[in-house]
Protein backbone atom coordinates (compact mmCIF):
# COMPACT_ATOMS: atom_id res chain seq x y z
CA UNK A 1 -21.79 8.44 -15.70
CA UNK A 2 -21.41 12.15 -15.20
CA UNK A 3 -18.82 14.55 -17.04
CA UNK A 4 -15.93 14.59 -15.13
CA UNK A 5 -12.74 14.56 -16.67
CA UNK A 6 -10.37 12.29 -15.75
CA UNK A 7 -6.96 12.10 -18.13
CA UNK A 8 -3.14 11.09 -17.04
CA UNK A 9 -3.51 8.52 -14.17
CA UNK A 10 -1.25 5.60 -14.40
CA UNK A 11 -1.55 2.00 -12.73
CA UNK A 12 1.67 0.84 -12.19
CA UNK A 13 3.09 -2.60 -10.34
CA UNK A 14 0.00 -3.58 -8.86
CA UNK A 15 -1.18 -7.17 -8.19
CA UNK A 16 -3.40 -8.97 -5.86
CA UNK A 17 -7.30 -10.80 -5.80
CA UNK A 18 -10.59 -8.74 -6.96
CA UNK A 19 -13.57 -9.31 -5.17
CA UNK A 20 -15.34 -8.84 -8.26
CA UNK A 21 -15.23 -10.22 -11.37
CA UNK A 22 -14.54 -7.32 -13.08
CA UNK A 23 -11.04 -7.06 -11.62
CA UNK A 24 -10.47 -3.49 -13.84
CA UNK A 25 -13.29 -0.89 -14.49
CA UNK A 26 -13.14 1.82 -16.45
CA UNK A 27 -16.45 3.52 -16.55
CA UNK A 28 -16.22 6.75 -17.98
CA UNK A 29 -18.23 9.38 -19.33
CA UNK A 30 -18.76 8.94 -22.82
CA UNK A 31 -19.71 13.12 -23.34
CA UNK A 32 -16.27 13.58 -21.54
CA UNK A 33 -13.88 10.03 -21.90
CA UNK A 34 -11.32 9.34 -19.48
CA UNK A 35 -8.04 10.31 -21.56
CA UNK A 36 -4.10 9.66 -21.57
CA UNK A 37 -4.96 6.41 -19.04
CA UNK A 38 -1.53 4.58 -18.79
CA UNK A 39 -1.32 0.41 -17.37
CA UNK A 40 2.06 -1.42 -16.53
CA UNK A 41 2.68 -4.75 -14.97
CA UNK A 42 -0.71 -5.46 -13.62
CA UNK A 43 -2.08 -8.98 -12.06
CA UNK A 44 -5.04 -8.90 -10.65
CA UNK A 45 -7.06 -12.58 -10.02
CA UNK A 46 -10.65 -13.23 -8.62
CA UNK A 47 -11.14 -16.13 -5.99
CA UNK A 48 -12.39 -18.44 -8.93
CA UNK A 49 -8.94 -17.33 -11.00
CA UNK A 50 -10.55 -15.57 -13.64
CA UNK A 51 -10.79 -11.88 -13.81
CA UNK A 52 -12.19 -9.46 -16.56
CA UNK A 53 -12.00 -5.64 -17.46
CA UNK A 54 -15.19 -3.64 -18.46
CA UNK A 55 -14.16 -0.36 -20.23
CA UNK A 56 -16.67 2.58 -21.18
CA UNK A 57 -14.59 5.60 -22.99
CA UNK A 58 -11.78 4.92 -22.02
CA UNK A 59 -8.49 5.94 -23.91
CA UNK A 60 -4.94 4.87 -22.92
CA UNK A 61 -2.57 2.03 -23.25
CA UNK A 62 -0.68 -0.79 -21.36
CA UNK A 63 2.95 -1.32 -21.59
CA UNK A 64 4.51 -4.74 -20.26
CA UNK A 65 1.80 -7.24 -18.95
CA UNK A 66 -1.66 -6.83 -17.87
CA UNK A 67 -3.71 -9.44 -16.21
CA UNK A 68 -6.56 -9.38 -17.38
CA UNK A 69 -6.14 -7.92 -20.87
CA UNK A 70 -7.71 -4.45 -21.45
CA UNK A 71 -8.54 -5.20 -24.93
CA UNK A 72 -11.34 -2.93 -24.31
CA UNK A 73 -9.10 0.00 -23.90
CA UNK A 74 -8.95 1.93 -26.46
CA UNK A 75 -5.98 3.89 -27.99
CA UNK A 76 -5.76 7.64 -29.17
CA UNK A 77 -7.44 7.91 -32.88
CA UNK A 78 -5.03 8.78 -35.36
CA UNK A 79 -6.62 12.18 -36.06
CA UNK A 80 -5.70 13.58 -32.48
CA UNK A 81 -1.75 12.45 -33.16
CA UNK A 82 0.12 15.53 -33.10
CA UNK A 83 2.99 15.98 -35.75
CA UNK A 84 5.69 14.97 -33.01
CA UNK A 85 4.15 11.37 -32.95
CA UNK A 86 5.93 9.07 -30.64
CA UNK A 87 4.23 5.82 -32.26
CA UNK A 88 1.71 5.39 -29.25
CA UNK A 89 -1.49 7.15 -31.17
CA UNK A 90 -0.52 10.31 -30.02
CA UNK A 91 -0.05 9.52 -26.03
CA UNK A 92 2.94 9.76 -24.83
CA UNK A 93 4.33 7.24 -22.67
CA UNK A 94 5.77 8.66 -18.84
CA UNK A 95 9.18 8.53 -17.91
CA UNK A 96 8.87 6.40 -15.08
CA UNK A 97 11.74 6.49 -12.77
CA UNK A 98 12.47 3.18 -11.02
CA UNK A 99 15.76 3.28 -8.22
């Protein structure tokens, strides 16, 4: 993967069929990781019903469900959490505004 940052893009209410297996792909640079990635009520399928998520560098977190898991996500290391730590490793979550 090249170095291009990529950092605060959220995934949010989205559900349907993957043509591919891996139904969620994160593949990021690992000189440059995709940062501050944010997932929230996701269901995504495959034809044969089971989907996966391949993650490379990627930092972020899921709130509410995710189908499939992104176990492979990882969360902001403890030693980037500023003082004003609002119990997410340091990312904050974004107001999301729903009518």
């Amino acid at each position: 993967t090249s170095a291009v940052s990529v950092s605060q893009v959220m995934y949010i209410n989205i559900s349907g069929t993957s043509r591919s297996a891996n139904a969620i792909k994160f593949a990021c640079s690992d000189t440059v990781p995709c940062s501050k990635l944010f997932l929230a009520n996701i269901n995504l399928q495959t034809d044969s019903g089971t989907a996966e998520t391949f993650c490379n560098s990627a930092i972020g977190f899921k709130y509410g469900s995710v189908v499939p898991s992104v176990d492979c996500l990882l969360t902001a290391d403890k030693s980037h959490t500023s003082k004003h730590s609002d119990g997410n490793g340091g990312i904050k979550r974004p107001k999301m505004h729903t009518e």
